[in-house]
C-alpha atoms as a PDB file:
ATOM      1  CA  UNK A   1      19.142   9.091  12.545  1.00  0.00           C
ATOM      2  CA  UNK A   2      16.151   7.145  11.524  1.00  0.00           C
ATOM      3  CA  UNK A   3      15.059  10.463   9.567  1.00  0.00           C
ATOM      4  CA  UNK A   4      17.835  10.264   7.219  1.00  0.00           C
ATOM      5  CA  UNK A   5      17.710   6.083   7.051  1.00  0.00           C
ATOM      6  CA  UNK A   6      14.042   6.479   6.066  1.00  0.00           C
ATOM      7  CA  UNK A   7      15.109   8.925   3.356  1.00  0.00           C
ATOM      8  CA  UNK A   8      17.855   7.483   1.637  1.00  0.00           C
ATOM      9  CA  UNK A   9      16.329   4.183   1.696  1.00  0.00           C
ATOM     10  CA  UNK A  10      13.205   5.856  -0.013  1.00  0.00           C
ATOM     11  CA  UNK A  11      15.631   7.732  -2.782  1.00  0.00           C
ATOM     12  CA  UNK A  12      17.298   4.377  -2.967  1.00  0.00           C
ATOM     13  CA  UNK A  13      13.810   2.260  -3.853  1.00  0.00           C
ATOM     14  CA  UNK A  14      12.678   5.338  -5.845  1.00  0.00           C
ATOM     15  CA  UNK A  15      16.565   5.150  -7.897  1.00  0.00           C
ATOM     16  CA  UNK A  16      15.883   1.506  -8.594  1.00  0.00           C
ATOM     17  CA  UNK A  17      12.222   1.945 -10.012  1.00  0.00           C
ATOM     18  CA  UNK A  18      10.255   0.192  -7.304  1.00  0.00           C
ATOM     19  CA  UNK A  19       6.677   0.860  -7.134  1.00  0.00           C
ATOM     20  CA  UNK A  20       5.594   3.589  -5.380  1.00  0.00           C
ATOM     21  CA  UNK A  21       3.718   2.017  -2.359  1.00  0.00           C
ATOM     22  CA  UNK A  22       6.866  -0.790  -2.284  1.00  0.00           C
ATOM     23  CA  UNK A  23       8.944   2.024  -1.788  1.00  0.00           C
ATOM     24  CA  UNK A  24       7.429   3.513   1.173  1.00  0.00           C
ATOM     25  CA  UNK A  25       6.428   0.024   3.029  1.00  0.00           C
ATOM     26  CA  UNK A  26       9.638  -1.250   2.537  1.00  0.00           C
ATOM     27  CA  UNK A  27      11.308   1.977   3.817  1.00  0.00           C
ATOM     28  CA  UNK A  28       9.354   2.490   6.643  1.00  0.00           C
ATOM     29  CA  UNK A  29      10.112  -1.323   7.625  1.00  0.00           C
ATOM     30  CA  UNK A  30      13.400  -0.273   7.291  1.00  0.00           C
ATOM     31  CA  UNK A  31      12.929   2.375   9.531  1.00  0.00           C
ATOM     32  CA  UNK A  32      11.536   0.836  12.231  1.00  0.00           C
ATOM     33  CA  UNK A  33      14.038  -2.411  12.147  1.00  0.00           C
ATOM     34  CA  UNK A  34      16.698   0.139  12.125  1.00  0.00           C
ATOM     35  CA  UNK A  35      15.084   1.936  15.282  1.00  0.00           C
ATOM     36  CA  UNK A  36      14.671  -1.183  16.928  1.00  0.00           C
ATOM     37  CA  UNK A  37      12.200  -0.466  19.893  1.00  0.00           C
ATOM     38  CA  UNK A  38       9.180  -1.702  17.963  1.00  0.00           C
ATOM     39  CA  UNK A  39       8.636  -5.744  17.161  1.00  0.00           C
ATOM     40  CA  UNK A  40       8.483  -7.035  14.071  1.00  0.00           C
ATOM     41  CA  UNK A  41       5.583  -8.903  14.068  1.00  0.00           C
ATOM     42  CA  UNK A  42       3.350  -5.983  15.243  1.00  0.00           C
ATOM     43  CA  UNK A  43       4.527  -4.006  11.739  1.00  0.00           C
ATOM     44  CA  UNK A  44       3.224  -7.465   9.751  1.00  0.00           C
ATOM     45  CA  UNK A  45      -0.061  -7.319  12.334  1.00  0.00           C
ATOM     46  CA  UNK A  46      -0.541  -3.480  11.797  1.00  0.00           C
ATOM     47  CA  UNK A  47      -0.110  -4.142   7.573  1.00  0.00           C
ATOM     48  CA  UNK A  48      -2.778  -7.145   7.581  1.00  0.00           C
ATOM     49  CA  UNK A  49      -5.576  -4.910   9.689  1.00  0.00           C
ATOM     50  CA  UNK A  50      -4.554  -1.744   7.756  1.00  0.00           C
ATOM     51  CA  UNK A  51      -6.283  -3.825   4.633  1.00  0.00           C
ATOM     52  CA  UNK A  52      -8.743  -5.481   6.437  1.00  0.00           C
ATOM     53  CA  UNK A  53     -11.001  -2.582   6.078  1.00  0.00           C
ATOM     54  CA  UNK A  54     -14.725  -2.680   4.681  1.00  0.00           C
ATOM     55  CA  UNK A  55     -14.402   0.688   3.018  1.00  0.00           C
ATOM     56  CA  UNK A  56     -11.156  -0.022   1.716  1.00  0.00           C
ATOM     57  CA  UNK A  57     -12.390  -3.261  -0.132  1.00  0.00           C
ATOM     58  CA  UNK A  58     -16.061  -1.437  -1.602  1.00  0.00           C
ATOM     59  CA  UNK A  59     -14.105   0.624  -3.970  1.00  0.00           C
ATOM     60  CA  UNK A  60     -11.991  -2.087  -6.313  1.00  0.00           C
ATOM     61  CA  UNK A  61     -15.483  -4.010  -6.384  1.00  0.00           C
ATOM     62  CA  UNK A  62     -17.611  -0.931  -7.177  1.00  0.00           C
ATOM     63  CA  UNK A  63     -14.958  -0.364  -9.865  1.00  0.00           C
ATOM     64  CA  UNK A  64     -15.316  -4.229 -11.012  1.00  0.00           C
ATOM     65  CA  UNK A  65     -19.181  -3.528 -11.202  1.00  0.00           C
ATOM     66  CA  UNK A  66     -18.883  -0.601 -13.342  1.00  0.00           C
ATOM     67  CA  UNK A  67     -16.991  -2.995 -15.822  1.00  0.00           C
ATOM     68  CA  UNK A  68     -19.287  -5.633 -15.428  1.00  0.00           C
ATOM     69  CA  UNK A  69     -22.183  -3.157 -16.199  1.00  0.00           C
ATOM     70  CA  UNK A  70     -20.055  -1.496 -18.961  1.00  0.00           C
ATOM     71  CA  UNK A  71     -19.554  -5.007 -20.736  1.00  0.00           C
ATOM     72  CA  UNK A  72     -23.571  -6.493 -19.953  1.00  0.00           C
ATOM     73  CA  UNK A  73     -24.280  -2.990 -21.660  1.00  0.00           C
ATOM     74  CA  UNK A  74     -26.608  -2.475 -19.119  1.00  0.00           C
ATOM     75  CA  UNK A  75     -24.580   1.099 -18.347  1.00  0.00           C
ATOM     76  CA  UNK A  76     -25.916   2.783 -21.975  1.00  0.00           C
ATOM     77  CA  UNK A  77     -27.535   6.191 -22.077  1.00  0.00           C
ATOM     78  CA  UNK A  78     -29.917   4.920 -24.715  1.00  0.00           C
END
């Protein structure tokens, strides 16, 4: 049962142009609310630590030094 629930409510986020990664978090929450044997507030606790990650916030500023170093020019081959 919570198979298909995940499922449709992906092809339903999927039919109304969500985002990608919307579309799966807000299906899986789905999921387990529909389940209903696992709180709430440990999917929300789970989400936050999930991003709290060192390695997970190096690459967007590694790519935001490569554009600083791209526009200070200091990135040439020259």
């Amino acid at each position: 049962m919570t198979t298909e629930i995940l499922l449709l409510s992906l092809l339903f986020f999927f039919a109304i142009n969500a985002p990608i990664a919307v579309a799966i978090g807000m299906s899986s929450v789905i999921a387990i609310v529909v389940q209903g044997d696992f709180p709430l507030m440990m999917v929300a606790q789970r989400m936050f630590s999930g991003t709290d990650s060192f390695h997970l916030m190096a690459v967007p500023l590694f790519m935001f030094a490569g554009v600083l170093m791209e526009a200070g020019e200091s990135a040439d081959e020259s």
